[in-house]
PDB file of N, CA and C in Angstrom:
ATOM      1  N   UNK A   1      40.763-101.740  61.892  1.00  0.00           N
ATOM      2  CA  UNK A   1      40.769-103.183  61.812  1.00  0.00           C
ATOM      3  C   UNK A   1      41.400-103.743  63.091  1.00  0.00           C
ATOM      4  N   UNK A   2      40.458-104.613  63.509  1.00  0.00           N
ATOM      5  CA  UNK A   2      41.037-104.834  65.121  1.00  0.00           C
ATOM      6  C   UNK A   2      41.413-106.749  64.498  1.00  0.00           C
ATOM      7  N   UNK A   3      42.549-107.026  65.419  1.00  0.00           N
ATOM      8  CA  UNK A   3      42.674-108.386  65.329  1.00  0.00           C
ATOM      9  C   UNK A   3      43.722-108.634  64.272  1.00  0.00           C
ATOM     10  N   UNK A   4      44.647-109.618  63.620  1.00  0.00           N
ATOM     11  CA  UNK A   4      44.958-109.800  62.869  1.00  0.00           C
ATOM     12  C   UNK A   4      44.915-111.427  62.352  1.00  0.00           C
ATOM     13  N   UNK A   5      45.266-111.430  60.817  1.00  0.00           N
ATOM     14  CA  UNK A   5      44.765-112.897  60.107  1.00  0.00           C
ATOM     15  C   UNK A   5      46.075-113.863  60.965  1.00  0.00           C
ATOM     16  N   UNK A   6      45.386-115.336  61.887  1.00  0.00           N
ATOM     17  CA  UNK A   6      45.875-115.830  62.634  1.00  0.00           C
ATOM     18  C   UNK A   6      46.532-116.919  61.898  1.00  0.00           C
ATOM     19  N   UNK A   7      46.301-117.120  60.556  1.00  0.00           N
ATOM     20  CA  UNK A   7      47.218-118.013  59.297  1.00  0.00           C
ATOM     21  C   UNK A   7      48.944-117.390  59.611  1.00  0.00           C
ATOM     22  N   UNK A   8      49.047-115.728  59.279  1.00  0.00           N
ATOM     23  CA  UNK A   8      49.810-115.144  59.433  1.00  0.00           C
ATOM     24  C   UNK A   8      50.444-114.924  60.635  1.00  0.00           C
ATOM     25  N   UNK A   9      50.078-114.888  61.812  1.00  0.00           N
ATOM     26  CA  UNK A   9      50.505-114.859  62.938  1.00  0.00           C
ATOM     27  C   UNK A   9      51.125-116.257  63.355  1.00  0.00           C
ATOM     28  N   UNK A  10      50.682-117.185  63.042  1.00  0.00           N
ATOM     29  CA  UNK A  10      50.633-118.498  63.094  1.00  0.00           C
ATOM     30  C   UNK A  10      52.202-118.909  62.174  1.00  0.00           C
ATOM     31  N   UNK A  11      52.349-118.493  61.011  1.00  0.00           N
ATOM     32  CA  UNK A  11      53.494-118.822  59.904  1.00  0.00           C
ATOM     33  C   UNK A  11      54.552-117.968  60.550  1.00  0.00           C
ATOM     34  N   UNK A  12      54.608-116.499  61.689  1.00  0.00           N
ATOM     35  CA  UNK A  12      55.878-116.269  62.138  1.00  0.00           C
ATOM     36  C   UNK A  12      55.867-116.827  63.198  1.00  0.00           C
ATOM     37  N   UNK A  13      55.394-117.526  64.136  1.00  0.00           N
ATOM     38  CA  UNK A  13      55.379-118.018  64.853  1.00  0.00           C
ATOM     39  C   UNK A  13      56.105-119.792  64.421  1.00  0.00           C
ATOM     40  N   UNK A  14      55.695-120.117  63.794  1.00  0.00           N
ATOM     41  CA  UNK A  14      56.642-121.319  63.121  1.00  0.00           C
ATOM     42  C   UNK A  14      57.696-121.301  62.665  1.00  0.00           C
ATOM     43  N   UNK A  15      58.180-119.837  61.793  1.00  0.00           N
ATOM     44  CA  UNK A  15      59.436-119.500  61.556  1.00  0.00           C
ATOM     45  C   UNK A  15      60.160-119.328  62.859  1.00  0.00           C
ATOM     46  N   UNK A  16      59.807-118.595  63.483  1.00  0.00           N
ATOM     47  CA  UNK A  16      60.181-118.245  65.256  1.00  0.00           C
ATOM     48  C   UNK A  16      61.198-119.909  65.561  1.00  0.00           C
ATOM     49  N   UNK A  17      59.915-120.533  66.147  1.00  0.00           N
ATOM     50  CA  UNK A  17      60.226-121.867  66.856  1.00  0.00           C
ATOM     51  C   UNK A  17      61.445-122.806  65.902  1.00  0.00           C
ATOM     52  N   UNK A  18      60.901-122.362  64.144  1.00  0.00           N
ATOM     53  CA  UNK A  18      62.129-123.455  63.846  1.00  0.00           C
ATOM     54  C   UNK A  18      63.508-123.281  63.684  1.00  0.00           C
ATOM     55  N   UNK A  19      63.468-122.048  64.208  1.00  0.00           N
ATOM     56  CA  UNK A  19      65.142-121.312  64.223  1.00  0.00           C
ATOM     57  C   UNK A  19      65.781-120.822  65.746  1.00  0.00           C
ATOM     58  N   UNK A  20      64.905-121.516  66.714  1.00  0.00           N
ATOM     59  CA  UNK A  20      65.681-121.282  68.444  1.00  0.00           C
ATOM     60  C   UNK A  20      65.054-122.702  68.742  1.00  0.00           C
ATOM     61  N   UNK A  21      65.833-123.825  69.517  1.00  0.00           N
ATOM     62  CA  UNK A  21      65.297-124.535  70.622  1.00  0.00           C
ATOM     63  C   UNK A  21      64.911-124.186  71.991  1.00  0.00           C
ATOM     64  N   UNK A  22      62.906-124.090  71.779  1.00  0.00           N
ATOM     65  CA  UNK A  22      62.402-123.664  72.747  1.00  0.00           C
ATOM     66  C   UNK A  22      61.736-124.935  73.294  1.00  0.00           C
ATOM     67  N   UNK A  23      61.221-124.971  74.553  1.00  0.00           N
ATOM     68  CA  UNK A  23      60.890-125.703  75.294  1.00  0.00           C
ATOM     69  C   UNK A  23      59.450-125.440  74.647  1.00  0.00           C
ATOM     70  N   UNK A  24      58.478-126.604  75.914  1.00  0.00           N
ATOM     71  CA  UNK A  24      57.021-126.381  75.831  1.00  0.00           C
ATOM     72  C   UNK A  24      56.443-124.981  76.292  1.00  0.00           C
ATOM     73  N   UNK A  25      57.018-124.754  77.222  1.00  0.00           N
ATOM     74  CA  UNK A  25      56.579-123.701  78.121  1.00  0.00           C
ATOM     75  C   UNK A  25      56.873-122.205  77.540  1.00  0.00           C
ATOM     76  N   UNK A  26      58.208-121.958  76.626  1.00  0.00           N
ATOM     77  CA  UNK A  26      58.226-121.109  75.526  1.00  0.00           C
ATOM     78  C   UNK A  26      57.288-121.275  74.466  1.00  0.00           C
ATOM     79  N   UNK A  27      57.237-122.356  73.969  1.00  0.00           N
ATOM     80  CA  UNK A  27      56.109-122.425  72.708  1.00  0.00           C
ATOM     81  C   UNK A  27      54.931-122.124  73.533  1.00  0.00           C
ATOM     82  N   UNK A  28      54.141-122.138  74.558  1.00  0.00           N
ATOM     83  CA  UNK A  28      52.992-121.848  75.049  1.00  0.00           C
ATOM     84  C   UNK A  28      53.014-119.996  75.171  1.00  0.00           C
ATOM     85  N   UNK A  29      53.977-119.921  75.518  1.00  0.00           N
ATOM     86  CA  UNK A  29      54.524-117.713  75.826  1.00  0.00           C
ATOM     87  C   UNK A  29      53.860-117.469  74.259  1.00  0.00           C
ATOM     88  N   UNK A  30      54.313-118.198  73.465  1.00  0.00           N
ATOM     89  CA  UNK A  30      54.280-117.298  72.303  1.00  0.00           C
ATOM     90  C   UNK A  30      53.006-117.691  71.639  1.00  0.00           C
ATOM     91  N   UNK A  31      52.546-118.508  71.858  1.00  0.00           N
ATOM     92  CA  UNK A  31      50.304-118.628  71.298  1.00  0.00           C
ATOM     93  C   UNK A  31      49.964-117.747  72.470  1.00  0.00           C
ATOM     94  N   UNK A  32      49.970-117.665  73.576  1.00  0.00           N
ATOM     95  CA  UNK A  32      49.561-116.359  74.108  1.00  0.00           C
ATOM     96  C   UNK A  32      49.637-114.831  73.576  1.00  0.00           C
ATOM     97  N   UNK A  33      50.966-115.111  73.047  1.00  0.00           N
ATOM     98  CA  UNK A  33      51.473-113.849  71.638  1.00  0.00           C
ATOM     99  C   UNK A  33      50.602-113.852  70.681  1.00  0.00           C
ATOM    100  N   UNK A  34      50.275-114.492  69.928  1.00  0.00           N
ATOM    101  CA  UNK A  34      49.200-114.906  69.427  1.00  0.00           C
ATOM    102  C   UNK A  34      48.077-114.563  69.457  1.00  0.00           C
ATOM    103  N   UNK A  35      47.492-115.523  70.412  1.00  0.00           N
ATOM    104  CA  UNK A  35      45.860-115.124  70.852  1.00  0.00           C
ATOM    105  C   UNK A  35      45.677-113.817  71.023  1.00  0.00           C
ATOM    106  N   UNK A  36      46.847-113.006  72.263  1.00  0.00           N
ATOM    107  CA  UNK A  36      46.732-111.347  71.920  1.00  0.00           C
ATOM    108  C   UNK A  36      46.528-110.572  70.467  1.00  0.00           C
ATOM    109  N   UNK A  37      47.576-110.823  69.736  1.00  0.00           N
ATOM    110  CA  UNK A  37      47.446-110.446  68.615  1.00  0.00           C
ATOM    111  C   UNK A  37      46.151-110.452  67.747  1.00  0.00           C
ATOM    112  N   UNK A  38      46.100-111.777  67.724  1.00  0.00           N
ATOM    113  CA  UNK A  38      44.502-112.040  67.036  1.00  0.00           C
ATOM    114  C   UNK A  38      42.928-111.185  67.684  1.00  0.00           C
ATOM    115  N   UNK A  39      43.644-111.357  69.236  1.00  0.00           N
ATOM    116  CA  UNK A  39      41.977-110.119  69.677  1.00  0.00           C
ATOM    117  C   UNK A  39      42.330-108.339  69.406  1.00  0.00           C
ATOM    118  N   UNK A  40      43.355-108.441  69.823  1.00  0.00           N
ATOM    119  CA  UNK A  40      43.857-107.145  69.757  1.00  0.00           C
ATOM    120  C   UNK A  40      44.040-106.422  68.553  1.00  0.00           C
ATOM    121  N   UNK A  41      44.713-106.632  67.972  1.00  0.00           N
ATOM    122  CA  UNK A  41      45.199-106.267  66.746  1.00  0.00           C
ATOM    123  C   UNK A  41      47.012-105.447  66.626  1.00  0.00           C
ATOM    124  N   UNK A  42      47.370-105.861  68.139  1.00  0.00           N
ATOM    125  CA  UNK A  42      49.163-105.892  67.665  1.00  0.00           C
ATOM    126  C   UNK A  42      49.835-106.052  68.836  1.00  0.00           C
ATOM    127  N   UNK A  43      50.611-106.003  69.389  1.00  0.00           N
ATOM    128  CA  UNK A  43      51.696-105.672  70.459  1.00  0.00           C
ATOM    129  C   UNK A  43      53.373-104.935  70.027  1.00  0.00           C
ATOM    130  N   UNK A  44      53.682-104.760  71.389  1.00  0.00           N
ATOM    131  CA  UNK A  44      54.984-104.314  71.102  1.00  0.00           C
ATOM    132  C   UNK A  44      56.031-105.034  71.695  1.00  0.00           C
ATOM    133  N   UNK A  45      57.197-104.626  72.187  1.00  0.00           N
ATOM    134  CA  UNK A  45      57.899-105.544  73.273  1.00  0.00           C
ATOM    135  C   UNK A  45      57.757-104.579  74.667  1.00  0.00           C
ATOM    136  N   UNK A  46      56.641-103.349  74.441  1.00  0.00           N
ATOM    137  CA  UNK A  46      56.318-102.493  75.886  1.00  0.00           C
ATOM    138  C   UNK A  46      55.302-103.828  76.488  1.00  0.00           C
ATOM    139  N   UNK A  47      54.138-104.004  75.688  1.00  0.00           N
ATOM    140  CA  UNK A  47      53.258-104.717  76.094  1.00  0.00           C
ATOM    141  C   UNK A  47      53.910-105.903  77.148  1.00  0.00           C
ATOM    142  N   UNK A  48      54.643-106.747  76.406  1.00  0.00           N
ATOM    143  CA  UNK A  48      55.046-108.158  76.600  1.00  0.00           C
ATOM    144  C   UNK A  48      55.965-107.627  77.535  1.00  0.00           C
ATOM    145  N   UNK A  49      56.581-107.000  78.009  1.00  0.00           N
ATOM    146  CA  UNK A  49      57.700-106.368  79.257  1.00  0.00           C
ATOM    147  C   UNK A  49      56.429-105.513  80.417  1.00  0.00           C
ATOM    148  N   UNK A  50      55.715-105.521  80.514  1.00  0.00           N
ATOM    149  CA  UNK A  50      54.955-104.430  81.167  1.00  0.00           C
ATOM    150  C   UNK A  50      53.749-104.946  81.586  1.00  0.00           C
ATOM    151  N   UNK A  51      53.269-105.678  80.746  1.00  0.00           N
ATOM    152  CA  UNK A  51      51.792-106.149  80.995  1.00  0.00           C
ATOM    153  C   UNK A  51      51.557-107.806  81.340  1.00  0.00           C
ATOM    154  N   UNK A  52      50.194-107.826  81.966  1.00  0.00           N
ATOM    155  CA  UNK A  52      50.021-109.473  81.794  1.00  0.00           C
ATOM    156  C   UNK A  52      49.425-109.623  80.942  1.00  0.00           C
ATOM    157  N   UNK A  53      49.633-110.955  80.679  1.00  0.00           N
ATOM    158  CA  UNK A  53      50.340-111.855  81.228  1.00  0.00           C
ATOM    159  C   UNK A  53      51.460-112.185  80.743  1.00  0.00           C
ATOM    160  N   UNK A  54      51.724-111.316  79.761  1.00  0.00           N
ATOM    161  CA  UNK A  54      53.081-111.771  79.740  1.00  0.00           C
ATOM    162  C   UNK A  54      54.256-111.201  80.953  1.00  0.00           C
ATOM    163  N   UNK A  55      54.165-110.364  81.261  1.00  0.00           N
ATOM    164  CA  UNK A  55      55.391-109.747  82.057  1.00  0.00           C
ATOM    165  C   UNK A  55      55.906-110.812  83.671  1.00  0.00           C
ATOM    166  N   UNK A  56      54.753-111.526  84.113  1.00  0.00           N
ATOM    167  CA  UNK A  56      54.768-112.648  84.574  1.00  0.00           C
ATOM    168  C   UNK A  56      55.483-113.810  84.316  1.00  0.00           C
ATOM    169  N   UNK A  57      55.491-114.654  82.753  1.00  0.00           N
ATOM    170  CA  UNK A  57      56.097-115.393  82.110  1.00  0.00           C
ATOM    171  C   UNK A  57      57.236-115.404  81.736  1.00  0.00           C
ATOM    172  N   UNK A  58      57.621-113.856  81.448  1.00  0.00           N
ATOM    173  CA  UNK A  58      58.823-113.169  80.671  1.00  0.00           C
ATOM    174  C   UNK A  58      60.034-113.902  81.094  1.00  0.00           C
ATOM    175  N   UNK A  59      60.121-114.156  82.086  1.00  0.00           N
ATOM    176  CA  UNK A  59      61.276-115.540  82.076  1.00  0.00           C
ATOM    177  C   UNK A  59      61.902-116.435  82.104  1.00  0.00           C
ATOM    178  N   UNK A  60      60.703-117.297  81.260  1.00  0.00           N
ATOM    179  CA  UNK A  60      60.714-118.663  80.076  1.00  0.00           C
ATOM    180  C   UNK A  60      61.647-118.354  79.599  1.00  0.00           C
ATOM    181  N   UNK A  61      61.962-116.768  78.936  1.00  0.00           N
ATOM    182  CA  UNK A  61      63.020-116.308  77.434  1.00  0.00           C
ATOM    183  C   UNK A  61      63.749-116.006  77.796  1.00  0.00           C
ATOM    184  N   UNK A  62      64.232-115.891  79.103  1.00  0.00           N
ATOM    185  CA  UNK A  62      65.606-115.439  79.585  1.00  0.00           C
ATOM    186  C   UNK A  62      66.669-115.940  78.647  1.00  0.00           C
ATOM    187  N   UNK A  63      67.252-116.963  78.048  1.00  0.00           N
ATOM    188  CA  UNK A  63      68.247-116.982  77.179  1.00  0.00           C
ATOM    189  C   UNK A  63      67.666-116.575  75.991  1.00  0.00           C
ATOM    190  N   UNK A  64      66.553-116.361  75.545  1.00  0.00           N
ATOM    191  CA  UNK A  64      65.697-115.662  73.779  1.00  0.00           C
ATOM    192  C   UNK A  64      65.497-114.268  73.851  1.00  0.00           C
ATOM    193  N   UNK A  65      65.850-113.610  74.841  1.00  0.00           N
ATOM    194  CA  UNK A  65      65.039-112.399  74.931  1.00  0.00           C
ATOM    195  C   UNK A  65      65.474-111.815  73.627  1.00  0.00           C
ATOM    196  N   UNK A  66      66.784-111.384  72.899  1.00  0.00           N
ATOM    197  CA  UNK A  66      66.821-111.110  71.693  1.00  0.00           C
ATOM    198  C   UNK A  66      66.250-111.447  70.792  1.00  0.00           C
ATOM    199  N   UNK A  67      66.108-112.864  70.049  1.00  0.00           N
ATOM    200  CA  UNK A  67      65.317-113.383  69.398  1.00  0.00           C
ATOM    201  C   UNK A  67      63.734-113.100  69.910  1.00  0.00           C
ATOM    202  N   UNK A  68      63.605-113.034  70.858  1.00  0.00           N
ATOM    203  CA  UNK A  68      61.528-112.715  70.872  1.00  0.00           C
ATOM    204  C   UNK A  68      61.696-111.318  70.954  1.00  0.00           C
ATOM    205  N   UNK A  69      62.578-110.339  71.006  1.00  0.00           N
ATOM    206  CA  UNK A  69      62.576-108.847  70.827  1.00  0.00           C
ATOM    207  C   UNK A  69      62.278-109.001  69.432  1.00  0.00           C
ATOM    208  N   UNK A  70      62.573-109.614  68.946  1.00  0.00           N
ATOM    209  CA  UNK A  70      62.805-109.643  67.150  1.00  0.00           C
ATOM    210  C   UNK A  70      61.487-110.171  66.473  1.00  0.00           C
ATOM    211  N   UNK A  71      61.015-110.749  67.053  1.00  0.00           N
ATOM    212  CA  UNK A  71      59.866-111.960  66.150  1.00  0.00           C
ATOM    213  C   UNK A  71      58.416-110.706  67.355  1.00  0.00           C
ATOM    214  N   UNK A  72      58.654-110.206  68.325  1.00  0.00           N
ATOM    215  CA  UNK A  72      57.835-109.172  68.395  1.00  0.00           C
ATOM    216  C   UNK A  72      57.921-108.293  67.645  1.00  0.00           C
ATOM    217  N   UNK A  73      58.605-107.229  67.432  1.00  0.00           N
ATOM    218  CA  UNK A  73      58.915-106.659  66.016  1.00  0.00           C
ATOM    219  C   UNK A  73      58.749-107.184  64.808  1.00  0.00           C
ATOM    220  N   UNK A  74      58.850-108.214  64.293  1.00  0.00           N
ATOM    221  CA  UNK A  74      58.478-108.800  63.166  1.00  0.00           C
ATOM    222  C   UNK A  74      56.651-109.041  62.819  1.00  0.00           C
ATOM    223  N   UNK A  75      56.177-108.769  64.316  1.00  0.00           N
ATOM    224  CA  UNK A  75      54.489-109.217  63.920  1.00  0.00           C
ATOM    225  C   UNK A  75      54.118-107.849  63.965  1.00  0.00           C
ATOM    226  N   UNK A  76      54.573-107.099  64.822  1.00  0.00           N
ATOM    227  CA  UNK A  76      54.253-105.535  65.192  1.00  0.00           C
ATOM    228  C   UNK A  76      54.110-104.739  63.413  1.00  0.00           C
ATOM    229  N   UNK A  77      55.790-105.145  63.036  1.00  0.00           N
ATOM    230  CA  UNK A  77      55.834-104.587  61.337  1.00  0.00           C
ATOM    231  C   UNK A  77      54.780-104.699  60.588  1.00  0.00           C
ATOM    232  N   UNK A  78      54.208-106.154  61.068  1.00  0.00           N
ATOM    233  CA  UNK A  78      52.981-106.775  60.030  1.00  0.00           C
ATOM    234  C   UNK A  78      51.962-105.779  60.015  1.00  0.00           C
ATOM    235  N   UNK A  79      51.505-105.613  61.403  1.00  0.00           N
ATOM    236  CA  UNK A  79      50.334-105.005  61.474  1.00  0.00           C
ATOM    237  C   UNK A  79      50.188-103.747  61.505  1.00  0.00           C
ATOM    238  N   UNK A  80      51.364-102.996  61.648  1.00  0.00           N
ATOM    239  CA  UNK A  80      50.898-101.132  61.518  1.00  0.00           C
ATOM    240  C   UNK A  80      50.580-101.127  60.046  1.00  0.00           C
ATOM    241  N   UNK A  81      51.211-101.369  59.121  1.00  0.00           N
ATOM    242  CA  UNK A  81      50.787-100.447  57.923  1.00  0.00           C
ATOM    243  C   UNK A  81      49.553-101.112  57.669  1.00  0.00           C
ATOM    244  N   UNK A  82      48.492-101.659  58.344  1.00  0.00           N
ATOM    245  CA  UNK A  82      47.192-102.395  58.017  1.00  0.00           C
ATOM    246  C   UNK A  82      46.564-101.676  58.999  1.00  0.00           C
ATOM    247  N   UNK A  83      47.021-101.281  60.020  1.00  0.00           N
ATOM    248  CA  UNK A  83      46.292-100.266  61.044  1.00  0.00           C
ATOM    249  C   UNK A  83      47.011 -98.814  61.085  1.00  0.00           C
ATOM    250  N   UNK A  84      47.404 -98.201  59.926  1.00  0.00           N
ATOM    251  CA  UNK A  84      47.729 -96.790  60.055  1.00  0.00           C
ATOM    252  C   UNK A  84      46.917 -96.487  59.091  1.00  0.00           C
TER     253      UNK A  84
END
């Protein structure tokens, strides 16, 4: 199963934002999180540290990097046991 349901990706992504004050330019990092997710079907925090486009962006989160270590892990959780 490639991709994941973007309702769901979408609802941690709202939990995300309503528990850190992020700017525009953070809320845009993370629908890119997103849109990956949804074609792809997951990431890690290798991806988002390593790859573009995020690894480019990566420091929008310079004060979140904990918190988006976390809410990456939190979508990652979602999707292995649906892709193992």
């Amino acid at each position: 199963m490639v991709g994941v349901d973007r309702k769901n990706a979408v609802r941690r992504f709202s939990t995300f934002i309503s528990g850190n004050d992020l700017n525009a330019e953070q809320e845009d990092f993370l629908m890119t999180i997103i849109a990956y997710v949804c074609e792809n079907g997951d990431i890690t925090k290798e991806i988002v540290v390593n790859e573009a486009p995020f690894d480019e962006r990566l420091s929008v989160f310079t004060p979140y990097m904990f918190p988006l270590a976390k809410y990456i892990d939190s979508i990652h959780t979602v999707i292995t046991p649906q892709t193992a």
